[in-house]
N, C-alpha and C. Protein backbone atom coordinates (compact mmCIF):
# COMPACT_ATOMS: atom_id res chain seq x y z
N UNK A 1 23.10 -12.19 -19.04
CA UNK A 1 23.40 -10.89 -18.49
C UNK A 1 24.91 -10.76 -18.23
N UNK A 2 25.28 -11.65 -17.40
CA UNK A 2 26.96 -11.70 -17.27
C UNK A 2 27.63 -11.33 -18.30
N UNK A 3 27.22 -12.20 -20.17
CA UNK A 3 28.14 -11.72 -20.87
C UNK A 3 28.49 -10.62 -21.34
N UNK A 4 26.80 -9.70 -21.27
CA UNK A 4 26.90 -7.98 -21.75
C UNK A 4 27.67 -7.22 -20.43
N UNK A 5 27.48 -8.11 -19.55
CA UNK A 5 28.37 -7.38 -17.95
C UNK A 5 29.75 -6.90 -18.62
N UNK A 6 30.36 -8.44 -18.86
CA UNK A 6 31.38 -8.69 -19.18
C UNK A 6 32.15 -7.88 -20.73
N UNK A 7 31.28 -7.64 -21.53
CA UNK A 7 31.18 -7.08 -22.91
C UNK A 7 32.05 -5.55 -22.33
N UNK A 8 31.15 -5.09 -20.79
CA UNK A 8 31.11 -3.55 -20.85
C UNK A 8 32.04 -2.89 -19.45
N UNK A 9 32.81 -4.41 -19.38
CA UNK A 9 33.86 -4.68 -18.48
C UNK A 9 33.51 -4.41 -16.98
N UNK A 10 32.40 -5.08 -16.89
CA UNK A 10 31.81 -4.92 -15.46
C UNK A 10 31.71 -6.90 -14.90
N UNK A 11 32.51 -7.34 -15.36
CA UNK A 11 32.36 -8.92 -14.85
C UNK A 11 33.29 -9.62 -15.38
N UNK A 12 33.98 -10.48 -14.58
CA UNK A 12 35.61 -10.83 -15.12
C UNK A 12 35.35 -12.53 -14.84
N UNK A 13 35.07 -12.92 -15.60
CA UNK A 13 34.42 -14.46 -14.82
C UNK A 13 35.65 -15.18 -14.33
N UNK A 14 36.84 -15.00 -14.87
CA UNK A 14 38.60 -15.87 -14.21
C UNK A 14 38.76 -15.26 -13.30
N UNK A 15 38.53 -14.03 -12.79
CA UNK A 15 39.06 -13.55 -11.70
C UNK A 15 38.69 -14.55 -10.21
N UNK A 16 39.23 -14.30 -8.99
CA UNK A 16 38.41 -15.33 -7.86
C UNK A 16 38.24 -13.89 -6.62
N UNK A 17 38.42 -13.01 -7.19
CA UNK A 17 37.44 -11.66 -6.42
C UNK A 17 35.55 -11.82 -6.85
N UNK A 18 35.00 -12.01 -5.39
CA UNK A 18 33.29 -11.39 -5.49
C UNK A 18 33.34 -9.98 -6.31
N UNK A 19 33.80 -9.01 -6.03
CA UNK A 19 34.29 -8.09 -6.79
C UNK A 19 33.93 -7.46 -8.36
N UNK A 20 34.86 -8.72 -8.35
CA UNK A 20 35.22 -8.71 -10.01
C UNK A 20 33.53 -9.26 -10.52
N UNK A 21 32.88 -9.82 -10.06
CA UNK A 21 31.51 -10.59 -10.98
C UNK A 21 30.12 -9.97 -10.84
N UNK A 22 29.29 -10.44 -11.49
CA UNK A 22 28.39 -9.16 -11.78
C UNK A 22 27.53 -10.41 -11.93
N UNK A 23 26.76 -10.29 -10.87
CA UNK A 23 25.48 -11.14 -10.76
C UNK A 23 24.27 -11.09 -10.64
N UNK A 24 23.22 -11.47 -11.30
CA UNK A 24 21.71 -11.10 -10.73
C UNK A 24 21.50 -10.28 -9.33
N UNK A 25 21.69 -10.90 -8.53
CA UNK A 25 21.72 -10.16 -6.85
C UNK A 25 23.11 -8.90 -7.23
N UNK A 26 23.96 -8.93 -7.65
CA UNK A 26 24.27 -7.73 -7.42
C UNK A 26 23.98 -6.37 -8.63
N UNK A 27 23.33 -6.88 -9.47
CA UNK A 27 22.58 -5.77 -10.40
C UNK A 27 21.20 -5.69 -9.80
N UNK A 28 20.85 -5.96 -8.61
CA UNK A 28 19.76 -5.94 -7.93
C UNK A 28 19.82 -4.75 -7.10
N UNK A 29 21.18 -5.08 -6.12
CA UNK A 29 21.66 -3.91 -5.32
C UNK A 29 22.22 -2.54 -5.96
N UNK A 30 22.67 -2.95 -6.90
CA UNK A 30 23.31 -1.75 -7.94
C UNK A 30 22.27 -0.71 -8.23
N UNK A 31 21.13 -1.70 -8.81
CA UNK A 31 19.84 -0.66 -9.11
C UNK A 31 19.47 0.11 -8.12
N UNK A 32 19.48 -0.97 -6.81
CA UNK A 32 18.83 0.11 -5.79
C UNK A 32 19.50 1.15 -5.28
N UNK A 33 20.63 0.51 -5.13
CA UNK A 33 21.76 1.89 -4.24
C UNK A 33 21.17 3.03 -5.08
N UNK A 34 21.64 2.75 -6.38
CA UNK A 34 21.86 4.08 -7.63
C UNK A 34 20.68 4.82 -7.87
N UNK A 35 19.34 4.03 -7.40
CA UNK A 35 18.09 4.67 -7.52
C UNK A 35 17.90 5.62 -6.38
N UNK A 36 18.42 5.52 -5.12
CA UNK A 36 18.24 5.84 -3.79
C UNK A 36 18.94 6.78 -4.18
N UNK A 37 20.32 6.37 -4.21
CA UNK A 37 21.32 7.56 -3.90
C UNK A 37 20.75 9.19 -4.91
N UNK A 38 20.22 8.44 -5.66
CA UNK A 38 19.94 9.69 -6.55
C UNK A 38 18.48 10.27 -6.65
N UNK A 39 17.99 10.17 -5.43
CA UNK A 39 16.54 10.29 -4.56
C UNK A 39 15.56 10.12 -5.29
N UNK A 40 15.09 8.46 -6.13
CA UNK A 40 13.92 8.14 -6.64
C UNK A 40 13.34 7.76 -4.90
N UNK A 41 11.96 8.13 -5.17
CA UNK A 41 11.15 7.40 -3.89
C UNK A 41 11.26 5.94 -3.39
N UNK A 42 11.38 5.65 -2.44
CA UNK A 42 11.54 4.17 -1.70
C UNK A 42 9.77 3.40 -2.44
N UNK A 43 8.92 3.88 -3.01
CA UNK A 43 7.82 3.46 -3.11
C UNK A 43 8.03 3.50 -4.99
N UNK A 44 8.53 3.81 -5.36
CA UNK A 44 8.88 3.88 -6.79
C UNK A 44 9.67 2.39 -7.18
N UNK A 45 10.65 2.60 -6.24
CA UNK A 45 11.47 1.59 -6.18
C UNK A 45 11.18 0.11 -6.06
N UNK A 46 10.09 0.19 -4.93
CA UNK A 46 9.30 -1.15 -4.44
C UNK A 46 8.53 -1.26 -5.88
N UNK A 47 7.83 -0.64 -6.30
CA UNK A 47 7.33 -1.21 -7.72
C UNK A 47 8.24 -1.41 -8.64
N UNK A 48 9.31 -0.84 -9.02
CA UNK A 48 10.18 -1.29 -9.93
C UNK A 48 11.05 -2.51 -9.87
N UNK A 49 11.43 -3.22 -8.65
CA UNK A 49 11.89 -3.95 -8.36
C UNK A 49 11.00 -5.47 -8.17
N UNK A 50 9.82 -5.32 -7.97
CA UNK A 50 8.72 -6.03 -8.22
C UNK A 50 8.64 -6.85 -6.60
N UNK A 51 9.05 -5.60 -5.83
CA UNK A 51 8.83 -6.32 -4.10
C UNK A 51 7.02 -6.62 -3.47
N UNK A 52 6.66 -7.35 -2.58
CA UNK A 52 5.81 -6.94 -2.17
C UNK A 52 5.43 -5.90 -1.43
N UNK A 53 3.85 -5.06 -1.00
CA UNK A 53 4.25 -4.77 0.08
C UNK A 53 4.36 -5.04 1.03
N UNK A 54 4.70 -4.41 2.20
CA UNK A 54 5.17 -4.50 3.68
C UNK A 54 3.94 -4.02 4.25
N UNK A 55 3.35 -3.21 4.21
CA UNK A 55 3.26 -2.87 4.87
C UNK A 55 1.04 -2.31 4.62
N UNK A 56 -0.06 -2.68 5.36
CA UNK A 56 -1.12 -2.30 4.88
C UNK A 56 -1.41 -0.98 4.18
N UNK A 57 -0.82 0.33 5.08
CA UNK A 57 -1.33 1.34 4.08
C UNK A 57 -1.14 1.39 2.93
N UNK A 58 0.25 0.54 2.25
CA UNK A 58 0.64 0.67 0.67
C UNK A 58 -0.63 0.43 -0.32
N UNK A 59 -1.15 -0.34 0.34
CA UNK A 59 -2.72 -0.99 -0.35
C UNK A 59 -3.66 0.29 -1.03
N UNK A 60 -3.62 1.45 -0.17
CA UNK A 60 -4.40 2.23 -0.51
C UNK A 60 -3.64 3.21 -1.33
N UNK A 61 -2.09 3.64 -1.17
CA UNK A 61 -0.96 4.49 -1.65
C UNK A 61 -1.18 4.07 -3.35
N UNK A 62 -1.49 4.83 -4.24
CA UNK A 62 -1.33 4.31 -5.98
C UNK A 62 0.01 5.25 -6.64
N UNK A 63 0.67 4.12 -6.95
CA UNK A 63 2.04 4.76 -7.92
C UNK A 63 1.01 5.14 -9.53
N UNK A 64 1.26 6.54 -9.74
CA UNK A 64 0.98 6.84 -11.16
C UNK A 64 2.06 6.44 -12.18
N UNK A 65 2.07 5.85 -13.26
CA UNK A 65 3.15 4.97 -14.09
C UNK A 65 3.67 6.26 -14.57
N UNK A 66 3.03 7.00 -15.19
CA UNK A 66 3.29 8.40 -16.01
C UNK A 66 4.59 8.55 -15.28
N UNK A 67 4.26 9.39 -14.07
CA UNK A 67 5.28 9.92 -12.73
C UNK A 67 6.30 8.68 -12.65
N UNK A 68 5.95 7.73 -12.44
CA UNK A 68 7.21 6.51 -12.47
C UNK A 68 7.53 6.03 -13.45
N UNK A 69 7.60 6.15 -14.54
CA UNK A 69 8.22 6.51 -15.25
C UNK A 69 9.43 7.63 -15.44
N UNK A 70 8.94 8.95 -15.58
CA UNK A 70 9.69 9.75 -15.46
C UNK A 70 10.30 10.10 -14.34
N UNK A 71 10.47 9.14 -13.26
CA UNK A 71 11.39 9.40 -11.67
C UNK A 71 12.58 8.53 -12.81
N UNK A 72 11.84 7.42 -13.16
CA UNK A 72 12.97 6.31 -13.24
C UNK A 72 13.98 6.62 -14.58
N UNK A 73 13.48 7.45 -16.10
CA UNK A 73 14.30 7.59 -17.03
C UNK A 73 15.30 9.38 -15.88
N UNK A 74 14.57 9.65 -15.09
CA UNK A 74 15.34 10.93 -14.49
C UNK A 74 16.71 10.55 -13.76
N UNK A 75 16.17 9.40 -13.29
CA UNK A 75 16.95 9.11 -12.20
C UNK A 75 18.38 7.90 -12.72
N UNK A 76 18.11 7.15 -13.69
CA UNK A 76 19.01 6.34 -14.68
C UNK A 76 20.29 6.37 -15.29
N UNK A 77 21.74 6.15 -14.69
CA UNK A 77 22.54 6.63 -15.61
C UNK A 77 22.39 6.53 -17.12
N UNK A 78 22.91 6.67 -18.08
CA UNK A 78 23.16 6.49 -19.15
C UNK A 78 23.68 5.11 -19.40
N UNK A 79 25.15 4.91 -18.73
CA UNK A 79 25.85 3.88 -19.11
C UNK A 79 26.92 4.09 -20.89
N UNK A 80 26.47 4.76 -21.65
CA UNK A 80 27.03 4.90 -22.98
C UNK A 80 26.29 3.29 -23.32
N UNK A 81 25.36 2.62 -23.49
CA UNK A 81 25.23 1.45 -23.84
C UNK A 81 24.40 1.63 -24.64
């Protein structure tokens, strides 16, 4: 992953800035901020990210894939990639 990071100038591996590097955990947070900020559901998210739940009622709550799907290509930059 780092090297396509790096390919698309999002990861500088010489640099000694956190910053500069592009790591599993922070394409973790990236996804989420960018999913949030751009108001996919917090319950969309928990399935896409492959969290457990928290919490009992989720048990009975069903994500339709159809619908999550189309939150998630809605909600997705592009990137030009």
């Amino acid at each position: 992953m780092q090297m396509h990071a790096a390919g698309v100038g999002l990861h500088n591996p010489k640099s000694e800035r956190i910053e500069d590097h592009f790591t599993p955990h922070c394409c973790r947070h990236w996804f989420t901020t960018h999913l949030r900020r751009a108001g996919m559901d917090r319950e969309f998210i928990t399935v896409l990210r492959g969290d457990a739940r928290k919490d009992s009622m989720s048990v009975y709550d069903h994500v339709d894939r159809e619908e999550l799907r189309n939150s998630y290509l809605a909600k997705m930059p592009r990137l030009g990639i």
